[in-house]
C-alpha atoms as a PDB file:
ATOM      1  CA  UNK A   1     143.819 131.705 103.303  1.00  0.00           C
ATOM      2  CA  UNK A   2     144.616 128.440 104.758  1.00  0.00           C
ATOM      3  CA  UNK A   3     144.310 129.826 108.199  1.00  0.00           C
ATOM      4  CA  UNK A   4     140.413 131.248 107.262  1.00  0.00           C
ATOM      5  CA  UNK A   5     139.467 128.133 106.331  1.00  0.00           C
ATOM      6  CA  UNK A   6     140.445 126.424 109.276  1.00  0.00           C
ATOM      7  CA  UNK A   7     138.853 129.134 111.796  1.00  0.00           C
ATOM      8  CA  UNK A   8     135.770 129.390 109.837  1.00  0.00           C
ATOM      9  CA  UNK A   9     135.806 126.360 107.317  1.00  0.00           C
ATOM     10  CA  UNK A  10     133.256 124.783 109.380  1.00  0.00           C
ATOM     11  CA  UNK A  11     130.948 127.675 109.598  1.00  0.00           C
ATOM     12  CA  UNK A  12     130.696 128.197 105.889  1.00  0.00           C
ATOM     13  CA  UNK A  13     130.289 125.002 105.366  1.00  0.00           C
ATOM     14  CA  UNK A  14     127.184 124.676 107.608  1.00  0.00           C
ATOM     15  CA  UNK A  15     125.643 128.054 106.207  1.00  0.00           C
ATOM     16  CA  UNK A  16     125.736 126.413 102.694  1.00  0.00           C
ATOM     17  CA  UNK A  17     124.552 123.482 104.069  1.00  0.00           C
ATOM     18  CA  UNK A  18     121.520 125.546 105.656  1.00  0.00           C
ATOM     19  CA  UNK A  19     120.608 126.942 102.487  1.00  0.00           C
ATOM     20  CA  UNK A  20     120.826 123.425 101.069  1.00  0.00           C
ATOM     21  CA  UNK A  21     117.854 122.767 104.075  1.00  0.00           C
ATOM     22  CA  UNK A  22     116.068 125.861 103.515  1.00  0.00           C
ATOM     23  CA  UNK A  23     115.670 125.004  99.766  1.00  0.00           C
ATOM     24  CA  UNK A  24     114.137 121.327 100.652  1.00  0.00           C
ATOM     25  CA  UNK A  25     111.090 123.892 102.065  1.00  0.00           C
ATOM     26  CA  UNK A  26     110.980 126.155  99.199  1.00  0.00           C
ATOM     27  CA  UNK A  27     109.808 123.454  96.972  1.00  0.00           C
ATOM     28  CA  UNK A  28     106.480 122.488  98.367  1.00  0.00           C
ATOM     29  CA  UNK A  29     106.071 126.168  99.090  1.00  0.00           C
ATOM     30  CA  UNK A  30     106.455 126.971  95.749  1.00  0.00           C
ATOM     31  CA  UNK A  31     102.907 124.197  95.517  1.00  0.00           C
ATOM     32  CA  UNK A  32     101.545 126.437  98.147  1.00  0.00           C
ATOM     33  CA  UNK A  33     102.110 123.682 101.082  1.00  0.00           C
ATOM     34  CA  UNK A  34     103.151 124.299 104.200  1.00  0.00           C
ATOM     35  CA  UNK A  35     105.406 121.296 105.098  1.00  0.00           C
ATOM     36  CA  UNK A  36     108.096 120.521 107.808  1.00  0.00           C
ATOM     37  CA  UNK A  37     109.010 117.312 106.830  1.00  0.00           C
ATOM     38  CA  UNK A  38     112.949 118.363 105.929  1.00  0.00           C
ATOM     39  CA  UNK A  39     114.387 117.621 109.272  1.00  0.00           C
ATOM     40  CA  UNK A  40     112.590 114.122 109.018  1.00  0.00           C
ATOM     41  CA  UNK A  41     114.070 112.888 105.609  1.00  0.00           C
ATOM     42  CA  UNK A  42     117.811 115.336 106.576  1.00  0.00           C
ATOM     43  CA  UNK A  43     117.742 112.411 109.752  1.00  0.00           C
ATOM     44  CA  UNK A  44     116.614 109.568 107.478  1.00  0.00           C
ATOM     45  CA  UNK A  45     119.391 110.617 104.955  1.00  0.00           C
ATOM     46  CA  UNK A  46     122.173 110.842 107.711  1.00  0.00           C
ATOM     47  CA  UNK A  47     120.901 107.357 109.246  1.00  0.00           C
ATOM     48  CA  UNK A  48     120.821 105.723 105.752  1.00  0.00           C
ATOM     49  CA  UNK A  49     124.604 107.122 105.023  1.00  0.00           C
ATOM     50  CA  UNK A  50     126.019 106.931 109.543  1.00  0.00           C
ATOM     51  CA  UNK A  51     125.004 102.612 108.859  1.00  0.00           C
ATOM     52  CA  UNK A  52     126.020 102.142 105.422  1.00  0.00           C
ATOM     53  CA  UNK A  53     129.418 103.421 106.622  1.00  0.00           C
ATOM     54  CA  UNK A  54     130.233 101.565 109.573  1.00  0.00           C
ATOM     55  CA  UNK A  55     127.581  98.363 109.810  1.00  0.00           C
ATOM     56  CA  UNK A  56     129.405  95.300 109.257  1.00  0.00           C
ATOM     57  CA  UNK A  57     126.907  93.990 107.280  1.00  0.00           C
ATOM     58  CA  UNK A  58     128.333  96.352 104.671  1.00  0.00           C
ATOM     59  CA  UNK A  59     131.641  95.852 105.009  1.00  0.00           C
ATOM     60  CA  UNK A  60     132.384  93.560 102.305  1.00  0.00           C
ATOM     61  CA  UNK A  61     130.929  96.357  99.524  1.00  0.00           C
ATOM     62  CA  UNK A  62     132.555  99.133 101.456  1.00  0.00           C
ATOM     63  CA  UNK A  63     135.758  97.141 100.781  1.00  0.00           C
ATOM     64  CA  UNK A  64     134.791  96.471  97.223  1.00  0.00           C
ATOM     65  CA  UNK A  65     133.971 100.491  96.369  1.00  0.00           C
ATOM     66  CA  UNK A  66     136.138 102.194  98.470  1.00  0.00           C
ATOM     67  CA  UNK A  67     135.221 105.760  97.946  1.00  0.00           C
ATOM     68  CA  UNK A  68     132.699 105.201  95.659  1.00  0.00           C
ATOM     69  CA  UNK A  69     130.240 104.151  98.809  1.00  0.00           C
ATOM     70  CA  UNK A  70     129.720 107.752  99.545  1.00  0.00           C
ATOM     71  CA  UNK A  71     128.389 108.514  95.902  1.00  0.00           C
ATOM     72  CA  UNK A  72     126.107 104.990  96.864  1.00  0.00           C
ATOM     73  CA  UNK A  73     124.908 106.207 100.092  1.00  0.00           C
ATOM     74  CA  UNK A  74     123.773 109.574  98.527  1.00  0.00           C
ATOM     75  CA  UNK A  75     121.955 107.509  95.694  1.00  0.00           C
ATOM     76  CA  UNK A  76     120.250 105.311  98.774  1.00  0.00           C
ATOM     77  CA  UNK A  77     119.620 108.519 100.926  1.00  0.00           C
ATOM     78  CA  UNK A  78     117.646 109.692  98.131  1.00  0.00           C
ATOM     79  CA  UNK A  79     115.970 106.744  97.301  1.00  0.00           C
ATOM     80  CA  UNK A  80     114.546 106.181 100.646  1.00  0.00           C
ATOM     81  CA  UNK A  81     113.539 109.622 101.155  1.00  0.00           C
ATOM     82  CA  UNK A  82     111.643 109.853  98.121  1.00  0.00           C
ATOM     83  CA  UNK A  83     109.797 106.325  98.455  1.00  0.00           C
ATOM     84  CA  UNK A  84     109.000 107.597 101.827  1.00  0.00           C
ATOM     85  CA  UNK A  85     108.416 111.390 100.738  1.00  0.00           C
ATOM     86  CA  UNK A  86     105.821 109.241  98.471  1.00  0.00           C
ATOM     87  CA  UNK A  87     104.295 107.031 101.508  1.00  0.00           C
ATOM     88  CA  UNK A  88     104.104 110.387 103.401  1.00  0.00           C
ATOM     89  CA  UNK A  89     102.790 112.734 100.927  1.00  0.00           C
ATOM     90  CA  UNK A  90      99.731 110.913  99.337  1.00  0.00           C
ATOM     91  CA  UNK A  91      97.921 111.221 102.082  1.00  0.00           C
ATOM     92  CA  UNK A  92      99.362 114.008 104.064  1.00  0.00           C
ATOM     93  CA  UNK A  93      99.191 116.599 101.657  1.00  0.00           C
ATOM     94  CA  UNK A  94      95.364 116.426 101.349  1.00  0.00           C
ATOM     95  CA  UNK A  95      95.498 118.694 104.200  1.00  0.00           C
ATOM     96  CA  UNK A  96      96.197 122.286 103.858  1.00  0.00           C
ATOM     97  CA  UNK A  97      97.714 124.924 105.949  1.00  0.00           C
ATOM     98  CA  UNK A  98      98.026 124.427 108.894  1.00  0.00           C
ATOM     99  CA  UNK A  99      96.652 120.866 109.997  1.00  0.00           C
ATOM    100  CA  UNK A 100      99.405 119.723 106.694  1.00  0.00           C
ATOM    101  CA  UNK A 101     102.229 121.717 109.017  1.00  0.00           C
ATOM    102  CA  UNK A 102     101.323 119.804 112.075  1.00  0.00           C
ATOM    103  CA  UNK A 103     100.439 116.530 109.924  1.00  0.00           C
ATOM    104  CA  UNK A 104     104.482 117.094 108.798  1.00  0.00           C
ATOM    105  CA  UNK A 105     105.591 117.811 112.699  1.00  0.00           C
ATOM    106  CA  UNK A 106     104.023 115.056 113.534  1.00  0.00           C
ATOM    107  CA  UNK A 107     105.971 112.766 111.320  1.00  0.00           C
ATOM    108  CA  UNK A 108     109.444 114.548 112.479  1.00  0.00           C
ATOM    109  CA  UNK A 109     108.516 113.396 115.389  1.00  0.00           C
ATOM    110  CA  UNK A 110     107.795 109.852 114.627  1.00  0.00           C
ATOM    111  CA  UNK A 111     110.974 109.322 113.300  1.00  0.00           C
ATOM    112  CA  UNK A 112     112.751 110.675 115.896  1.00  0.00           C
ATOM    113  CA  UNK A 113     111.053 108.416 118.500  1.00  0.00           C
ATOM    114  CA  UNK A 114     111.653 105.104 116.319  1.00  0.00           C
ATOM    115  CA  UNK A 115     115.267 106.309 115.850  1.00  0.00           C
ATOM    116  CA  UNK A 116     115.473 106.300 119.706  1.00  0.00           C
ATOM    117  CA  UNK A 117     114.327 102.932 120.091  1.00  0.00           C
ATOM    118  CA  UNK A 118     115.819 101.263 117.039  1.00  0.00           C
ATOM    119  CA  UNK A 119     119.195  99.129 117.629  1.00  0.00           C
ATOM    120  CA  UNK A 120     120.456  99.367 114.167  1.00  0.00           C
ATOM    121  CA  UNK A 121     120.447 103.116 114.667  1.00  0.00           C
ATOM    122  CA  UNK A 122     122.612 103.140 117.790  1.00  0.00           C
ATOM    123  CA  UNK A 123     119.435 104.292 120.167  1.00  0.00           C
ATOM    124  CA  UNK A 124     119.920 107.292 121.882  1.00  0.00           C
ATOM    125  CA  UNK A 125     123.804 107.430 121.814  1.00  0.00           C
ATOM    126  CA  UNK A 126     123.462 107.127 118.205  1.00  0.00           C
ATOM    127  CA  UNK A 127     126.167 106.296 115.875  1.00  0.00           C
ATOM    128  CA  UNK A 128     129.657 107.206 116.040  1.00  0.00           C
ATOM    129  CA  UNK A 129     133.095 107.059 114.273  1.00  0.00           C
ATOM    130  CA  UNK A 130     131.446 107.763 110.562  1.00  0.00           C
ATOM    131  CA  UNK A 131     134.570 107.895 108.248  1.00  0.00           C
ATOM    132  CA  UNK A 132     135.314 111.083 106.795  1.00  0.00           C
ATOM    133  CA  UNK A 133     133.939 111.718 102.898  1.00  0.00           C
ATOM    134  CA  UNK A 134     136.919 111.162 100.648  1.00  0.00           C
ATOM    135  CA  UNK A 135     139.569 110.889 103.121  1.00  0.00           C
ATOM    136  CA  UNK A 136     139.223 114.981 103.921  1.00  0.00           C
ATOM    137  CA  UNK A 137     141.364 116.126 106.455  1.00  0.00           C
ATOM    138  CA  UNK A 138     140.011 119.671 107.432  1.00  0.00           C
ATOM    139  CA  UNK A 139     135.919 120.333 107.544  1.00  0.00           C
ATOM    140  CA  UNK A 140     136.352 123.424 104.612  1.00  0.00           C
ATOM    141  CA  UNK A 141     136.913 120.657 102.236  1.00  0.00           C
ATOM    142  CA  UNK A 142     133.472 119.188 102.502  1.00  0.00           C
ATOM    143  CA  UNK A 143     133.041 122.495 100.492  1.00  0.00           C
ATOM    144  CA  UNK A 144     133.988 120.492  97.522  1.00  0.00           C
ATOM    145  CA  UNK A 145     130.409 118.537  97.879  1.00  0.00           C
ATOM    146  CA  UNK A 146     128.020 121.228  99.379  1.00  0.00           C
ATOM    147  CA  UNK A 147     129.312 123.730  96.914  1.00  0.00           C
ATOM    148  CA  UNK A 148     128.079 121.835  93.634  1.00  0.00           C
ATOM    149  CA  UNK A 149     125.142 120.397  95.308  1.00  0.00           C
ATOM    150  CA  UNK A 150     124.013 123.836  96.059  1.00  0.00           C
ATOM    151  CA  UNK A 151     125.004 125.246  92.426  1.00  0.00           C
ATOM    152  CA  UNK A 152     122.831 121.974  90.777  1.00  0.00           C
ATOM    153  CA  UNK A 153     119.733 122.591  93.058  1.00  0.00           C
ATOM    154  CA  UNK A 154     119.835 126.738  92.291  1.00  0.00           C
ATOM    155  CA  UNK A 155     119.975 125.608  88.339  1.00  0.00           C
ATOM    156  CA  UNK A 156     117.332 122.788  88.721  1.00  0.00           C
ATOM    157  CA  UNK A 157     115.281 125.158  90.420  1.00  0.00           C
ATOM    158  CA  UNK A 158     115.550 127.970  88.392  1.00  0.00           C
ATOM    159  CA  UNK A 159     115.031 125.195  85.372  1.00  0.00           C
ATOM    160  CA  UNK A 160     111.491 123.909  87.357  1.00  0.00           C
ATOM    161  CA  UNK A 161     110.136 127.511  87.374  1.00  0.00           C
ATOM    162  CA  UNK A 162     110.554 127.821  83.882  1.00  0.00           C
ATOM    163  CA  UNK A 163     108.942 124.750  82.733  1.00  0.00           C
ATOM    164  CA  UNK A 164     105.631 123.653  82.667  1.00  0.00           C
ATOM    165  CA  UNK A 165     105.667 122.072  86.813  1.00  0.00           C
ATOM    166  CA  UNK A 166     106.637 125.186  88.192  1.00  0.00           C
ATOM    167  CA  UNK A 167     103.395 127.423  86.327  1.00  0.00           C
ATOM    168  CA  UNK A 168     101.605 124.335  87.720  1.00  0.00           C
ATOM    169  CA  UNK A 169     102.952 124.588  91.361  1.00  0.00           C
ATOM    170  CA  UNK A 170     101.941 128.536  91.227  1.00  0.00           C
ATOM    171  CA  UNK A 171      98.456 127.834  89.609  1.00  0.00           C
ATOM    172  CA  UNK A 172      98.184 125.845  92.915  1.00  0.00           C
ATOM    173  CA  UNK A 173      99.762 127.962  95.218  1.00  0.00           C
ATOM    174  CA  UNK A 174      97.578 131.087  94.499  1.00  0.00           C
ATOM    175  CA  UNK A 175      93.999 129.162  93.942  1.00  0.00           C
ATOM    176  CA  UNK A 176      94.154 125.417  94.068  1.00  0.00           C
ATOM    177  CA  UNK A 177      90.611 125.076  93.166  1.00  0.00           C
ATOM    178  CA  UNK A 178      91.010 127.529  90.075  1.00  0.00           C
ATOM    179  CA  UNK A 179      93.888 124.969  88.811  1.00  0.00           C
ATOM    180  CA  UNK A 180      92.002 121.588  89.564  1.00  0.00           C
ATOM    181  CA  UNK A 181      89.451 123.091  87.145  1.00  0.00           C
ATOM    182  CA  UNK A 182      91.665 124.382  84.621  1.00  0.00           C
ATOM    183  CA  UNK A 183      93.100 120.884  84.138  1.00  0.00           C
ATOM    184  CA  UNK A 184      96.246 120.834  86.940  1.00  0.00           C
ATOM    185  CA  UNK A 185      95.912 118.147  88.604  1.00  0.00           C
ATOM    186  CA  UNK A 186      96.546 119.706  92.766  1.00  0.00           C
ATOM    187  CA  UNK A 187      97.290 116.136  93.992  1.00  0.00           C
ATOM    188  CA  UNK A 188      99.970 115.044  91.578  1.00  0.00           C
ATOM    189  CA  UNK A 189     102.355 118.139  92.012  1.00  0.00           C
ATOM    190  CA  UNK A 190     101.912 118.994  95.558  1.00  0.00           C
ATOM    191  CA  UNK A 191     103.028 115.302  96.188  1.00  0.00           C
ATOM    192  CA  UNK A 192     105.893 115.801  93.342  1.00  0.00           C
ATOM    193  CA  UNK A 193     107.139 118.874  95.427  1.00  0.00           C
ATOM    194  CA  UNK A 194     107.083 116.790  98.458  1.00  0.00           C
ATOM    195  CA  UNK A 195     109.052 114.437  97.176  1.00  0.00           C
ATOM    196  CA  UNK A 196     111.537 116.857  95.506  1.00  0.00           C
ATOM    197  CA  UNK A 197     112.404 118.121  98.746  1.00  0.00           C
ATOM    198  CA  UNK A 198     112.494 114.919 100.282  1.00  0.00           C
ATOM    199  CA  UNK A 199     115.308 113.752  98.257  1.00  0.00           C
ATOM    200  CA  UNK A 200     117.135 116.830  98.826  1.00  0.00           C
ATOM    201  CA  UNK A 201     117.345 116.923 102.272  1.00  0.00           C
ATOM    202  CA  UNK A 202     118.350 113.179 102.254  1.00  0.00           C
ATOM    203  CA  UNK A 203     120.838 113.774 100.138  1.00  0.00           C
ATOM    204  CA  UNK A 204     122.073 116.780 102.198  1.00  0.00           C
ATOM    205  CA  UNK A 205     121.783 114.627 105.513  1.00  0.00           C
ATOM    206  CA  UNK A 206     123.725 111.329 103.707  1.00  0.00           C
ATOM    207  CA  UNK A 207     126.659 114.117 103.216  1.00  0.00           C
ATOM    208  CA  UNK A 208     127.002 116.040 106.719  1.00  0.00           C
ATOM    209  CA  UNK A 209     127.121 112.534 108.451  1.00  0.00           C
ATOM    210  CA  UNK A 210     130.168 111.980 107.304  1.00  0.00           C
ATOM    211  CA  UNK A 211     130.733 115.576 108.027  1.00  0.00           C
ATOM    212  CA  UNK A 212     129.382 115.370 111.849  1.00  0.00           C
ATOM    213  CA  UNK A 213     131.325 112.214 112.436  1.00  0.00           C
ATOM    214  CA  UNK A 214     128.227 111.418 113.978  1.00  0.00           C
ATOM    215  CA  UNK A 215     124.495 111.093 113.444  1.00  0.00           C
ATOM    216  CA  UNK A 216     121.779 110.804 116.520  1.00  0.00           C
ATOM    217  CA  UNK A 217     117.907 111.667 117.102  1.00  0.00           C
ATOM    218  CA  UNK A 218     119.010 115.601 117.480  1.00  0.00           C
ATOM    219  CA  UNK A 219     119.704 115.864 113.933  1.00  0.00           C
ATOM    220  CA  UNK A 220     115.624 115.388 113.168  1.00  0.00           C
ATOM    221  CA  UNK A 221     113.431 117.724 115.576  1.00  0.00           C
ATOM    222  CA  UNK A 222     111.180 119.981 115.939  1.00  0.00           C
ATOM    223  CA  UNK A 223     113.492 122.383 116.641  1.00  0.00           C
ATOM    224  CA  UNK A 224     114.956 122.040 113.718  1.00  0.00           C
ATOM    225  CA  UNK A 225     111.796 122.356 111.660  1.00  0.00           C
ATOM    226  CA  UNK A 226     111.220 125.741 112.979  1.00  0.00           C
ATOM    227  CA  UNK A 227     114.987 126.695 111.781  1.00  0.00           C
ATOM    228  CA  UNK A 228     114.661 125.895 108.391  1.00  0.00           C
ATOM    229  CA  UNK A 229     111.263 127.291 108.227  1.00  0.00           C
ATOM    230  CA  UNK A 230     112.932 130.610 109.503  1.00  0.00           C
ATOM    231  CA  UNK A 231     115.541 130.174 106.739  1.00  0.00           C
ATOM    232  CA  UNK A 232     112.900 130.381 104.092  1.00  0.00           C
ATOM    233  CA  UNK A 233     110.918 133.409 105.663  1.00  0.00           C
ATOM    234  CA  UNK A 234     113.759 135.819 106.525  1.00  0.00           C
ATOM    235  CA  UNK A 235     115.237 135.283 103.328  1.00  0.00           C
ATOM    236  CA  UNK A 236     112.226 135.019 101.279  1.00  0.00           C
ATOM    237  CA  UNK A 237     110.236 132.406 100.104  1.00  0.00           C
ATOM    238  CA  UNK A 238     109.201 133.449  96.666  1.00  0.00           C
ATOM    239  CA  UNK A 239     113.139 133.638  95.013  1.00  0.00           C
ATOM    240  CA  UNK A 240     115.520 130.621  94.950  1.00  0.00           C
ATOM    241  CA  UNK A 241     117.781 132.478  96.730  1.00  0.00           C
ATOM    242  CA  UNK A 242     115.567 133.756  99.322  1.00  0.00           C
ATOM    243  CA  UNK A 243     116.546 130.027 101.338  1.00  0.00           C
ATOM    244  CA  UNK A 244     120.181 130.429 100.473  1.00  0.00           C
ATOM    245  CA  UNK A 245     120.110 134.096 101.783  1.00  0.00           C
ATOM    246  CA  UNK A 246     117.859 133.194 105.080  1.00  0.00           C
ATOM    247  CA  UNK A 247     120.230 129.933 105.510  1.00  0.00           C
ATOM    248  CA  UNK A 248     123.272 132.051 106.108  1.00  0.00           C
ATOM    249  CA  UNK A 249     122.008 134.533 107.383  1.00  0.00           C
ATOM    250  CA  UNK A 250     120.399 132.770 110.284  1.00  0.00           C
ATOM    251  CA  UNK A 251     123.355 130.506 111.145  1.00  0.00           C
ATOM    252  CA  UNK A 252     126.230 132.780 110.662  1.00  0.00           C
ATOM    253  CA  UNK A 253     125.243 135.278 112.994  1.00  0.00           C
ATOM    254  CA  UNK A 254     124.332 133.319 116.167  1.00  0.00           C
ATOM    255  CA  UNK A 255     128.571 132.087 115.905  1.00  0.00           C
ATOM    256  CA  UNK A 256     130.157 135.453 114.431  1.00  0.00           C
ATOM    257  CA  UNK A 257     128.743 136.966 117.774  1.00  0.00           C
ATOM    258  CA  UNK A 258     129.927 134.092 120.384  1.00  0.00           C
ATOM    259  CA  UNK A 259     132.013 137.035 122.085  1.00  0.00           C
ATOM    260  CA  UNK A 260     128.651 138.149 123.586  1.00  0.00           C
ATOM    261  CA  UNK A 261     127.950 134.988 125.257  1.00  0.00           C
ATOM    262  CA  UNK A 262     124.283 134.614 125.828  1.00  0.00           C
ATOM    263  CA  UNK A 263     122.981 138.099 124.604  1.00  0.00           C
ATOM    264  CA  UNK A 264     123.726 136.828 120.699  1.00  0.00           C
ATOM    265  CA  UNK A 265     120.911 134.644 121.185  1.00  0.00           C
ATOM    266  CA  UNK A 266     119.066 137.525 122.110  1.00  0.00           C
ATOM    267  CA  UNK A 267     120.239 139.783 118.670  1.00  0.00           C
ATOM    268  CA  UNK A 268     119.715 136.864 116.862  1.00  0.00           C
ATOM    269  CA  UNK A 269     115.994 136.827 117.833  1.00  0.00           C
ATOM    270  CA  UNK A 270     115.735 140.456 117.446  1.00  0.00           C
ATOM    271  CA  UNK A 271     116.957 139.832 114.055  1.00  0.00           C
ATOM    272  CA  UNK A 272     114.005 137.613 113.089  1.00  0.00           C
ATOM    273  CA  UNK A 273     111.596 140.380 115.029  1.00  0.00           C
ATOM    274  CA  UNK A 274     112.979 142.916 112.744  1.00  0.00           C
ATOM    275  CA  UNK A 275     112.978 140.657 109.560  1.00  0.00           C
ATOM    276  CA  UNK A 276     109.196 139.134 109.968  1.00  0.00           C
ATOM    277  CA  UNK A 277     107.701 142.748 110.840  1.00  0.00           C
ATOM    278  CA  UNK A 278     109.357 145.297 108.433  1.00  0.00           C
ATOM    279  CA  UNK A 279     110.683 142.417 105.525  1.00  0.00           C
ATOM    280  CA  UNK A 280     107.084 140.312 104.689  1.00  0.00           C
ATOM    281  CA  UNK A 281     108.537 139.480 101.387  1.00  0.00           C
ATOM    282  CA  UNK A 282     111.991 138.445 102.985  1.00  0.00           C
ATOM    283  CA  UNK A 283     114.874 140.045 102.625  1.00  0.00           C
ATOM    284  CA  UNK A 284     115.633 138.944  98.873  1.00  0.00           C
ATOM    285  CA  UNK A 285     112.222 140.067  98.183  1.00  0.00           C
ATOM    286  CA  UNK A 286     112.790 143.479  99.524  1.00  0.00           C
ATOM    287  CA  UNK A 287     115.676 143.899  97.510  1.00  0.00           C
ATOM    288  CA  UNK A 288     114.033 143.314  94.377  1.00  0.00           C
ATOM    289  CA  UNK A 289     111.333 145.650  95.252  1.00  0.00           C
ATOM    290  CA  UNK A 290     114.298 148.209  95.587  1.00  0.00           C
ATOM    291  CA  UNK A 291     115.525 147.198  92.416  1.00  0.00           C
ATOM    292  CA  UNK A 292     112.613 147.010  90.629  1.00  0.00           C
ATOM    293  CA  UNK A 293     111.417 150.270  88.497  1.00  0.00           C
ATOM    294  CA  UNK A 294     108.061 151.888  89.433  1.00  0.00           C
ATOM    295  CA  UNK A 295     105.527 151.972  87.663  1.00  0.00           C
ATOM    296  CA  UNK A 296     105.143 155.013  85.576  1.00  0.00           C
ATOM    297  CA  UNK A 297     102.732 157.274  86.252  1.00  0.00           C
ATOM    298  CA  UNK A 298      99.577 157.805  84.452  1.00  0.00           C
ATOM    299  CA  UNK A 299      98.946 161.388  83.504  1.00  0.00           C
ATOM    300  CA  UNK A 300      96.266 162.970  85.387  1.00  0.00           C
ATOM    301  CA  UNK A 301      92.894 162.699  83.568  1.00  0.00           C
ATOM    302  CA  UNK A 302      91.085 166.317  82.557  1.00  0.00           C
ATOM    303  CA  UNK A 303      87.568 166.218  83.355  1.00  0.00           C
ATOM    304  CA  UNK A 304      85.138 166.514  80.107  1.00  0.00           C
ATOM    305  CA  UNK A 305      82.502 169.038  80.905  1.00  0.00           C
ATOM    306  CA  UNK A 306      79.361 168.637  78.504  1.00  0.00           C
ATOM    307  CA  UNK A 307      77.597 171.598  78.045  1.00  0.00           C
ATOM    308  CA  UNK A 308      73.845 171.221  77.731  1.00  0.00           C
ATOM    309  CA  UNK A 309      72.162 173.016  74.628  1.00  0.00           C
ATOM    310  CA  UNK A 310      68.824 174.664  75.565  1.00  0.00           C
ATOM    311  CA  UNK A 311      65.908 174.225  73.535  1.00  0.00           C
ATOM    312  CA  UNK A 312      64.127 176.812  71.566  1.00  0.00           C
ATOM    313  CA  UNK A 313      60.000 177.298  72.545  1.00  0.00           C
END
């Protein structure tokens, strides 16, 4: 066992973490918006956690907390992701489909160009030497905080489509104007399923810092927004484990066929041809079809011939 974990301890570890990504998207989907903003806020998240860790302006409180600074730079990831999922989303999400999706690549982008030119973020060698979570020794262990974020988000997920947000996030996704006059206000939960995934993926990028051992301007592209969005879609974007599914998918098999050199890029695009033309729902969604009963069959109806009555002259 000990020998699995170090071959492929850091490959399961990065497919839970991509299903930790993919579910940052699933969130505004669920509000029916088309957003790209995770990378953004998973590079704000790492850069919030890579300087709390090793500035010497914090050096005094990382002395002070020991361990307990990674719990704080998850709480501060989070905090600046939603105050800035906030700043972004207001006016961002009064677009819609496509224009919000390049509104959202656009800001990706932003970041990553300030990042390059920012001293306190190391430029574009970025920052390096981020102390490992905990004192782990082996990359499988980081297990121990992926693993339970992932578990949390699947139950507060499952929790938010059974509540009264998540009818409101499908009233908007399948009419927005039908829900705006039924009482829902469209503005206040597309921006509260921005933010939601906001925080996640800065709490998910505060965590693989430490992970990485270092965090640069490649960690928030656009690249990487087209990934994620990929995770979502292969998997399926209408189950909380579509994400999960479409996360692990997607990453394990580009490294589980390394023997083929360059042709597994190759199968791995095939395998998104494949998925996006004969799985529309996603591949959890085209299990549940499977699953799911038909419908029974209405009997076939017997036509009711009416006989006229002739009159009598």
């Amino acid at each position: 066992m000990s020998e699995f974990l170090a071959q492929y301890g850091f490959l399961i570890v990065t497919m839970v973490q991509a299903g930790l990504l993919g579910l940052s998207l699933y969130f505004p989907l669920q509000a029916g918006q088309l957003s790209l903003a995770s990378p953004g806020f998973y590079a704000l998240g790492g850069y919030v956690a890579a300087i709390m860790l090793t500035s010497p302006a914090f050096s005094s409180l990382r002395d002070a907390l020991g361990n307990g600074m990674f719990p704080l730079t998850w709480v501060a990831a989070a905090l600046a992701s939603g105050v800035l999922g906030v700043l972004v989303g207001v006016p961002a999400l009064r677009l819609r489909g496509i224009y919000l999706a390049l509104a959202t690549i656009a800001f990706v982008e932003i970041l990553r160009v300030v990042s390059l030119n920012l001293s306190i973020t190391g430029g574009a060698i970025g920052i390096f030497g981020i102390p490992q979570a905990f004192g782990f020794q082996d990359r499988w262990q980081y297990l121990w905080l992926f693993g339970p974020l992932l578990i949390l988000t699947l139950l507060f997920a499952r929790q938010v489509e059974r509540s009264r947000v998540g009818r409101a996030f499908r009233a908007i996704r399948e009419d927005e104007l039908a829900a705006d006059a039924m009482g829902v206000p469209p503005t206040r939960y597309k921006v509260l399923a921005f933010v939601i995934g906001a925080v996640l993926a800065g709490i998910v990028g505060a965590m693989s810092a430490p992970f990485l051992n270092t965090w640069n301007a490649k960690q928030g592209t656009f690249d990487a927004s087209i990934a994620i969005l990929a995770f979502v879609l292969i998997g399926g974007s209408r189950n909380i484990w579509g994400p999960v599914v479409g996360g692990a998918l997607l990453t394990a098999v580009p490294e589980l066929l390394r023997f083929l050199a360059d042709w597994r890029l190759v199968i791995n695009g095939l395998v998104l041809v494949v998925a996006s033309l004969y799985l529309p729902q996603g591949i959890v969604g085209a299990l549940e079809g499977v699953r799911r009963p038909p419908p029974p069959r209405r009997p076939p109806s017997v036509p009711v011939v009416v006989e006229a009555k002739g009159g009598t002259s």
